[in-house]
N, C-alpha and C. Protein backbone atom coordinates (compact mmCIF):
# COMPACT_ATOMS: atom_id res chain seq x y z
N UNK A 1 -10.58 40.19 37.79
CA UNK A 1 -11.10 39.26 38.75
C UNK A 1 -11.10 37.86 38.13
N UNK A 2 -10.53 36.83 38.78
CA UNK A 2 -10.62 35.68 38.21
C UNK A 2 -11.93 34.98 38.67
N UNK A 3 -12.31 33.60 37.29
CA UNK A 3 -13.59 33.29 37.63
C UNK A 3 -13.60 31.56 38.23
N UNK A 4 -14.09 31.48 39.24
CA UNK A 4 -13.81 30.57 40.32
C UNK A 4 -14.17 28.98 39.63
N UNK A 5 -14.78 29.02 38.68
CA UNK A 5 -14.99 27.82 37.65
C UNK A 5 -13.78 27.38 36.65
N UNK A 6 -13.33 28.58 36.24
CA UNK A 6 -11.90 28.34 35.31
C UNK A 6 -11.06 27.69 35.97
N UNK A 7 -10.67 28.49 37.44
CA UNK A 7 -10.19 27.99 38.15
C UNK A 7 -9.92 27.04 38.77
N UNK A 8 -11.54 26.33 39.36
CA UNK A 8 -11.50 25.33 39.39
C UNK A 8 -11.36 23.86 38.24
N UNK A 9 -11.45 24.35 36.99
CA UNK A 9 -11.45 23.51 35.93
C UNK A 9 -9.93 23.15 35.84
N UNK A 10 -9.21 24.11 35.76
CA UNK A 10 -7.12 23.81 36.34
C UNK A 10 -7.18 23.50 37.24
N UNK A 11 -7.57 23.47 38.20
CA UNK A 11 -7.27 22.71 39.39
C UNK A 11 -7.24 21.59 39.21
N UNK A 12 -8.52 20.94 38.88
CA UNK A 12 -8.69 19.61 38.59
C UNK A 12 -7.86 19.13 37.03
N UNK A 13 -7.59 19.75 35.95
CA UNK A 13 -6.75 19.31 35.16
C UNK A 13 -5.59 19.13 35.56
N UNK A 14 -4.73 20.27 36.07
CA UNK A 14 -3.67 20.04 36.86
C UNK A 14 -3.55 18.43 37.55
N UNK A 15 -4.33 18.75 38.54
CA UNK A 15 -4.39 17.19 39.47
C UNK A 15 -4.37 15.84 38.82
N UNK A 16 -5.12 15.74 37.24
CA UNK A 16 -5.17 14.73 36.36
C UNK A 16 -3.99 14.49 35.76
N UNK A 17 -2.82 15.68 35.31
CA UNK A 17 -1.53 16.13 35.01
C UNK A 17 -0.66 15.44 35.49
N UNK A 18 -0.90 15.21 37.30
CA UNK A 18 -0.12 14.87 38.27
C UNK A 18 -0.22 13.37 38.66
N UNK A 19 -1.70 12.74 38.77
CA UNK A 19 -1.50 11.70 38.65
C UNK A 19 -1.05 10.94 37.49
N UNK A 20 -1.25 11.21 36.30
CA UNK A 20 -1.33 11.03 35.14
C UNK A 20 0.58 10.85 34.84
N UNK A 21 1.01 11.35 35.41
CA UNK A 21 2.92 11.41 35.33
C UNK A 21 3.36 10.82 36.85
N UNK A 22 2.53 9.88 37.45
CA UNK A 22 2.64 8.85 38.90
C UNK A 22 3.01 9.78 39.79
N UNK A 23 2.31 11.23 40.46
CA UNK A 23 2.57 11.81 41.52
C UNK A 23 3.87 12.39 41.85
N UNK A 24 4.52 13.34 40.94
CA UNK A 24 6.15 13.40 41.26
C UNK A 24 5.25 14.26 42.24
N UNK A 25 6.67 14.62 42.75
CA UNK A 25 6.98 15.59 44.38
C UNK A 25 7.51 16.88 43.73
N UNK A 26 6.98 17.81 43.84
CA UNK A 26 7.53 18.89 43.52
C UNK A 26 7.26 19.85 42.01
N UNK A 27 6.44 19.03 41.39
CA UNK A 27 6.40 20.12 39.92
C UNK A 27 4.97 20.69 39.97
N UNK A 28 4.36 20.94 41.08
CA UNK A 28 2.94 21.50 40.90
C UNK A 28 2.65 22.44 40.23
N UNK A 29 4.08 23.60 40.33
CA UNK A 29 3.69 24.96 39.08
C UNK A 29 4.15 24.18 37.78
N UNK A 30 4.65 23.57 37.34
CA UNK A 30 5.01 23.05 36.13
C UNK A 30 3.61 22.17 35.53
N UNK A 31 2.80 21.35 36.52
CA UNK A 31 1.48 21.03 36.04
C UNK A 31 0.34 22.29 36.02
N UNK A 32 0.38 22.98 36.91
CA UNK A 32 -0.66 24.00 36.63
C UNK A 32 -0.37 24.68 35.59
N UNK A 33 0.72 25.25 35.22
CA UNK A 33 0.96 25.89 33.72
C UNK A 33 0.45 25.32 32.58
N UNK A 34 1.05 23.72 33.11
CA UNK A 34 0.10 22.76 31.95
C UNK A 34 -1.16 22.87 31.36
N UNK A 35 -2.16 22.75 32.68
CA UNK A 35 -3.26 22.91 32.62
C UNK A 35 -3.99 24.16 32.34
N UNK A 36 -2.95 25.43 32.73
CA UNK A 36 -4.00 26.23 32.27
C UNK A 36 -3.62 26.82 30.88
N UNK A 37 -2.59 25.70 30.63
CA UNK A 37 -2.14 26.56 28.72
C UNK A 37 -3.35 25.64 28.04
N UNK A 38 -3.60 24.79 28.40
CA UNK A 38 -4.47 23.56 27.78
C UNK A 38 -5.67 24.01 28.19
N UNK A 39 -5.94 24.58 29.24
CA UNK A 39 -7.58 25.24 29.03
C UNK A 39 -8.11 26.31 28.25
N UNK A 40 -6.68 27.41 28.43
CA UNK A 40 -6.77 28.38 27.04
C UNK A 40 -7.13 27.94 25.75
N UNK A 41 -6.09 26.85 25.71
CA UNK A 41 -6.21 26.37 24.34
C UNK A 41 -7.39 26.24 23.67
N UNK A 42 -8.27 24.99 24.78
CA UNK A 42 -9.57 24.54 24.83
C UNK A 42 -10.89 25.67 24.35
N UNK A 43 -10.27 26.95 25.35
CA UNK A 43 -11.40 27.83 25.00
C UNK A 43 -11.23 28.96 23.82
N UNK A 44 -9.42 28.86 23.55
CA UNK A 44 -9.46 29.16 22.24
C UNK A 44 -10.24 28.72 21.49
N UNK A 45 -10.13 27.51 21.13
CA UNK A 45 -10.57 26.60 20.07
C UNK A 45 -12.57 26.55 19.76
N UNK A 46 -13.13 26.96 21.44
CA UNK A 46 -14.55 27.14 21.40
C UNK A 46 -15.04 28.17 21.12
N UNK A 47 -14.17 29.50 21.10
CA UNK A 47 -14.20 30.44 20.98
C UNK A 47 -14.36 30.58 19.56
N UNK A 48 -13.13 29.83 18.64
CA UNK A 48 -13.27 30.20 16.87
C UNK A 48 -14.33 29.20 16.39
N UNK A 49 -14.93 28.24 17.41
CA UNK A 49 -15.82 27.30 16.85
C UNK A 49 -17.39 28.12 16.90
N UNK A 50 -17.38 28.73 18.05
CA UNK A 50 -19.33 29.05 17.92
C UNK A 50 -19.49 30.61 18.83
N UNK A 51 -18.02 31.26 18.32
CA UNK A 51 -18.04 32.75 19.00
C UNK A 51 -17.78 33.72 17.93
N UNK A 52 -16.85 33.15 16.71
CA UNK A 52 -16.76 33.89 15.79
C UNK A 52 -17.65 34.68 14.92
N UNK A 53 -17.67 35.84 14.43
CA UNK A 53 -18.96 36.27 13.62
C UNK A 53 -18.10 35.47 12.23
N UNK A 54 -19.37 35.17 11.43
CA UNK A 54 -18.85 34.71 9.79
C UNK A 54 -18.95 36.37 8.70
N UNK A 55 -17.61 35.86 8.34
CA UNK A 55 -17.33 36.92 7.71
C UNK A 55 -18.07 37.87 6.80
N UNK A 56 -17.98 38.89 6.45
CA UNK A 56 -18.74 39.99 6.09
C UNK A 56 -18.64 40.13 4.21
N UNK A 57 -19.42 40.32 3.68
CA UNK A 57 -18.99 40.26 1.66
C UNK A 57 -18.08 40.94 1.63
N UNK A 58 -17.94 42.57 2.42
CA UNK A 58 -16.81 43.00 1.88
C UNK A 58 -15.32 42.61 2.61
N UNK A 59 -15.72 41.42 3.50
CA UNK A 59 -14.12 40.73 3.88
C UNK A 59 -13.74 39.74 2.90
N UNK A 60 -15.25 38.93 2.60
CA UNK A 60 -14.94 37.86 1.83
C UNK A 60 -14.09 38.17 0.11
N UNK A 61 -15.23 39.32 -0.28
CA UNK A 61 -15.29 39.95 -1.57
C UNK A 61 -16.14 39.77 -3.03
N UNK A 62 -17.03 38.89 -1.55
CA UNK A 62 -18.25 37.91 -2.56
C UNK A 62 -19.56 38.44 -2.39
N UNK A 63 -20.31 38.19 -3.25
CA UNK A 63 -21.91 38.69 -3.09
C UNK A 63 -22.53 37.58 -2.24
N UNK A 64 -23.59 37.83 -1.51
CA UNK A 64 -24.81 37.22 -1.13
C UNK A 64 -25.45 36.22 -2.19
N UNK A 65 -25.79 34.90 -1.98
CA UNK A 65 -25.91 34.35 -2.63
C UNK A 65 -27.57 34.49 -3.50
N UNK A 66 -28.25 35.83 -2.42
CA UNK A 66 -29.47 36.36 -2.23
C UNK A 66 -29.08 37.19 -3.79
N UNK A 67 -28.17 38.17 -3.17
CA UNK A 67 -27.60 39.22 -4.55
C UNK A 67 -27.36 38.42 -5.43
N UNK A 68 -26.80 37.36 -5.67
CA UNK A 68 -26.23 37.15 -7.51
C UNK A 68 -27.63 36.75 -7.65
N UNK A 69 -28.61 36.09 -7.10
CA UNK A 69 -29.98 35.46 -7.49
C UNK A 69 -30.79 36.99 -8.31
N UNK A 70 -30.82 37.73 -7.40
CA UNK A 70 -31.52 38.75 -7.79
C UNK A 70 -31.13 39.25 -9.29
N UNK A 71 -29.91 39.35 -9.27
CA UNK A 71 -28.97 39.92 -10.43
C UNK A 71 -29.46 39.32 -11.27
N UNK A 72 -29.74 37.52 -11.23
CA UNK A 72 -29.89 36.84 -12.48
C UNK A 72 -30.77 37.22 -13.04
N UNK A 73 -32.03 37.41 -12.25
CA UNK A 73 -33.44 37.97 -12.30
C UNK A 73 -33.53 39.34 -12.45
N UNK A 74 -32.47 40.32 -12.75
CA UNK A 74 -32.46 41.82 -13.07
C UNK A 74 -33.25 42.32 -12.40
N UNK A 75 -32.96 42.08 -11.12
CA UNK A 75 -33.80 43.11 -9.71
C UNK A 75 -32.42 43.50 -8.77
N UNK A 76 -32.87 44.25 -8.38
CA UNK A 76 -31.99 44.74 -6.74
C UNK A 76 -32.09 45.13 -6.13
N UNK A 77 -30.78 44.48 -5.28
CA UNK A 77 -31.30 44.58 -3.91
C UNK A 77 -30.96 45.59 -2.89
């Protein structure tokens, strides 16, 4: 199901696309493609900014900065 906000967000990029290149006649699928590779993009980009989990010690291959503390202090955790 598509969501009627995305949608409308290409719509209106598109339309900015179109004036933005003085109104040709005829490339409306060529601007909407535009717009909606450029909204992907967009929500790619928000997506790796504040959707990503931060990586895990055993992805990184590093301790907790909690763990080496402890270590120094010969406790564990």
């Amino acid at each position: 199901m598509s969501d009627p906000a995305r949608t409308r967000r290409i719509e209106e990029r598109a339309y900015a696309i179109w004036e933005s290149e003085g109104r040709p006649h005829g490339r409306d699928r060529e601007h909407w493609h535009k717009a909606e590779a450029q909204i992907a993009e967009e929500e790619g980009a928000e997506k790796r900014a504040f959707g990503a989990p931060l990586p895990t010690r055993a992805q990184t291959g590093k301790e907790s900065a909690g763990a080496r503390n402890a270590a120094r202090r010969g406790k564990r955790l």
